[in-house]
Protein backbone atom coordinates (compact mmCIF):
# COMPACT_ATOMS: atom_id res chain seq x y z
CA UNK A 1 0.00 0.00 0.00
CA UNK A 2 0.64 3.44 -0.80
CA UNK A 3 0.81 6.38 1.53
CA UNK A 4 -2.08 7.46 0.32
CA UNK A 5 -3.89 4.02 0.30
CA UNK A 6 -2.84 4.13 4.28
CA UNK A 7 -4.27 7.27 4.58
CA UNK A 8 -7.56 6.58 3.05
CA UNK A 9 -7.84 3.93 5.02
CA UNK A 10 -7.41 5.87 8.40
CA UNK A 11 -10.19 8.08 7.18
CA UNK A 12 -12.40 5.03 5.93
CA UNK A 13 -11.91 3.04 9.42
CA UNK A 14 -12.74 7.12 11.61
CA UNK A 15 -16.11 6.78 9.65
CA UNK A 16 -16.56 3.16 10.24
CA UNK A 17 -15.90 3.16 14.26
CA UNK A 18 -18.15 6.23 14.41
CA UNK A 19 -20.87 4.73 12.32
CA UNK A 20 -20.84 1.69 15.28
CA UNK A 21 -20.93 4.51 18.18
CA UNK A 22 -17.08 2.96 18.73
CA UNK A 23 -16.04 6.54 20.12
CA UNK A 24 -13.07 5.42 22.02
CA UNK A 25 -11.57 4.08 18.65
CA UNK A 26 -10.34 7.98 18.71
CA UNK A 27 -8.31 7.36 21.10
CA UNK A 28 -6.17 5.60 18.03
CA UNK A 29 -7.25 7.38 14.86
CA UNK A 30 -7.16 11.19 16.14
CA UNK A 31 -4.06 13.00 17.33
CA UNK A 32 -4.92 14.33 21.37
CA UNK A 33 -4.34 17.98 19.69
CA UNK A 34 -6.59 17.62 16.93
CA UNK A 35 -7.17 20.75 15.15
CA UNK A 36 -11.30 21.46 13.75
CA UNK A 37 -10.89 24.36 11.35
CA UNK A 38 -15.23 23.85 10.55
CA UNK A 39 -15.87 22.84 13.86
CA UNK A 40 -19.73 21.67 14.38
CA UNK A 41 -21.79 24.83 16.88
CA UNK A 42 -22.15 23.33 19.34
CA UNK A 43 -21.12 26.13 22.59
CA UNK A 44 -18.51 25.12 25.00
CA UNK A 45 -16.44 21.81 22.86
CA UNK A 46 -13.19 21.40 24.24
CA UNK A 47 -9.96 21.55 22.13
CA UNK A 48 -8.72 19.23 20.39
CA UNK A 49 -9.46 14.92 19.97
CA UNK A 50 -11.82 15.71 23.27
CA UNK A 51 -13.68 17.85 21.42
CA UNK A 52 -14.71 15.84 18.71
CA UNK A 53 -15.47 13.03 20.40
CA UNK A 54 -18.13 15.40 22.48
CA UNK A 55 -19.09 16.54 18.92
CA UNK A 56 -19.96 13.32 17.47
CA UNK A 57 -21.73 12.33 20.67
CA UNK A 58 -24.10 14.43 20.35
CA UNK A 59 -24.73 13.99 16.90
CA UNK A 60 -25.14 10.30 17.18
CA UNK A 61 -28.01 10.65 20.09
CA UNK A 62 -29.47 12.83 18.22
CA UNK A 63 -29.43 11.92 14.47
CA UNK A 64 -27.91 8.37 14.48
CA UNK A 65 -27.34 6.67 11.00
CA UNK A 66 -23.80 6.23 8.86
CA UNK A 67 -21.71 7.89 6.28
CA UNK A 68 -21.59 6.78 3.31
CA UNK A 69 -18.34 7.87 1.40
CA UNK A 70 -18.91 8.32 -2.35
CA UNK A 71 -15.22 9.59 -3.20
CA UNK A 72 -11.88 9.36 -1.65
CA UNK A 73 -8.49 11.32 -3.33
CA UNK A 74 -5.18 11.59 -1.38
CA UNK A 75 -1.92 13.32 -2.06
CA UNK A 76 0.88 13.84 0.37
CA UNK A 77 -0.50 14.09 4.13
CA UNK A 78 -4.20 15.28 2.80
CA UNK A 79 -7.38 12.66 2.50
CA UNK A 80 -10.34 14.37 0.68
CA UNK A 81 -13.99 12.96 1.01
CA UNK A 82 -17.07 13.45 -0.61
CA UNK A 83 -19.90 11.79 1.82
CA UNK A 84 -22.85 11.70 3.02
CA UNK A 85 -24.28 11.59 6.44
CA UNK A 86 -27.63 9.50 6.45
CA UNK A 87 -29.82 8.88 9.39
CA UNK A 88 -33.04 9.84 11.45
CA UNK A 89 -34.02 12.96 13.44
CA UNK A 90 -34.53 11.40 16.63
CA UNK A 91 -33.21 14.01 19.01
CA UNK A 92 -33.05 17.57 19.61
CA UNK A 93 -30.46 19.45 17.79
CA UNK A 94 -29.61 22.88 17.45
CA UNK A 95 -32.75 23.62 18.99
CA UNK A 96 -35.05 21.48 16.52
CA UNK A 97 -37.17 18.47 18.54
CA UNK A 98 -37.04 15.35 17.36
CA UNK A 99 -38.91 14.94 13.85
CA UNK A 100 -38.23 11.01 13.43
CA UNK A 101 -37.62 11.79 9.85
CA UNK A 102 -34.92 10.84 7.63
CA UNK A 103 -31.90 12.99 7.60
CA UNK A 104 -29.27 12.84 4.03
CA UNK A 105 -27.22 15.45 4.28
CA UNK A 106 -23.99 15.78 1.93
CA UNK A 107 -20.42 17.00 2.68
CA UNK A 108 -16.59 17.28 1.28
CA UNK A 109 -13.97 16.63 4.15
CA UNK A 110 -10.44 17.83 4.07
CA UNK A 111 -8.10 15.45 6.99
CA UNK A 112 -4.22 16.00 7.42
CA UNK A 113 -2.85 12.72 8.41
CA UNK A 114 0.49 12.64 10.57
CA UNK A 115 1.82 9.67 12.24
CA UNK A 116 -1.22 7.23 11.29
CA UNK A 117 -3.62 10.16 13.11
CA UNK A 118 -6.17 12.17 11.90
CA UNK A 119 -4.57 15.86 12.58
CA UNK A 120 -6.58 18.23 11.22
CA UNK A 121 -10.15 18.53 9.12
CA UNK A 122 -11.55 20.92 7.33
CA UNK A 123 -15.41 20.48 5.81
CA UNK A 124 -17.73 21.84 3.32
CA UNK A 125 -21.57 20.66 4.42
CA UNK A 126 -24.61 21.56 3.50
CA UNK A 127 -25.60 23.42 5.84
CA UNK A 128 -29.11 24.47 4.29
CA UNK A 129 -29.99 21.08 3.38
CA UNK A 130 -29.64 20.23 7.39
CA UNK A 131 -31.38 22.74 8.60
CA UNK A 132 -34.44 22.27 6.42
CA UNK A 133 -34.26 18.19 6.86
CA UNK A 134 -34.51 19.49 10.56
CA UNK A 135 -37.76 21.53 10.23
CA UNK A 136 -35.89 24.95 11.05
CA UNK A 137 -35.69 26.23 7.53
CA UNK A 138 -37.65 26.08 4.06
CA UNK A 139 -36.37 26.54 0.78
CA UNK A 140 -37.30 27.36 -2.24
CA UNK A 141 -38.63 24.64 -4.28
């Protein structure tokens, strides 16, 4: 394997032990001073690995489903995804109650790999798509 196959694969397994609520797989797959450049709003995360594993915590209670990667390219220390996050409204989030409904919401994720560790992510998500799937916005049709 390449160095970029390896560092697909660190990104592939993050999604895979978060999909199966595995948060302490972190522990192995995110540096301790993780950087979030996009980081999710939710007030008062700590820094760093700490903070995303708070982050995706409350997602999962709230919204728990899977991503489902749809591209992977690598060069040098960078893994880029396109995904998508599917699941189901089930808890309150950013102020929405729980809907039950189905939630599909896309994104592009930018990791920096350094010693076999996630070390920093950057994200493009549709934002708009969320908060409508979440009852808090319409759009135009």
């Amino acid at each position: 394997m390449s160095v970029s196959d390896d560092n697909k694969a660190v990104v592939r397994r993050f999604y895979e032990e978060i999909d199966k609520g595995n948060l302490a797989a972190m522990d192995e797959l995110v540096a301790e001073d993780y950087i979030n450049h996009d980081p999710p709003p939710f007030p008062n995360l700590p820094l760093g690995r700490a903070g995303l594993k708070r982050a995706f915590e409350l997602f999962w209670k709230a919204t728990p489903g899977h991503h489902v990667i749809e591209d992977q390219i690598a060069s040098g220390d960078k893994v880029v995804t396109r995904l998508r996050g599917v699941g189901k409204h089930d808890g309150e989030i950013f102020g929405a109650p729980p809907s039950g409904k189905p939630l599909d919401v896309k994104a592009v994720a930018i990791h920096r790999i350094a010693d076999g560790k996630i070390a920093e992510h950057w994200s493009a998500i549709d934002s708009a798509a969320l908060l409508a799937q979440l009852g808090l916005i319409d759009l135009p049709h």
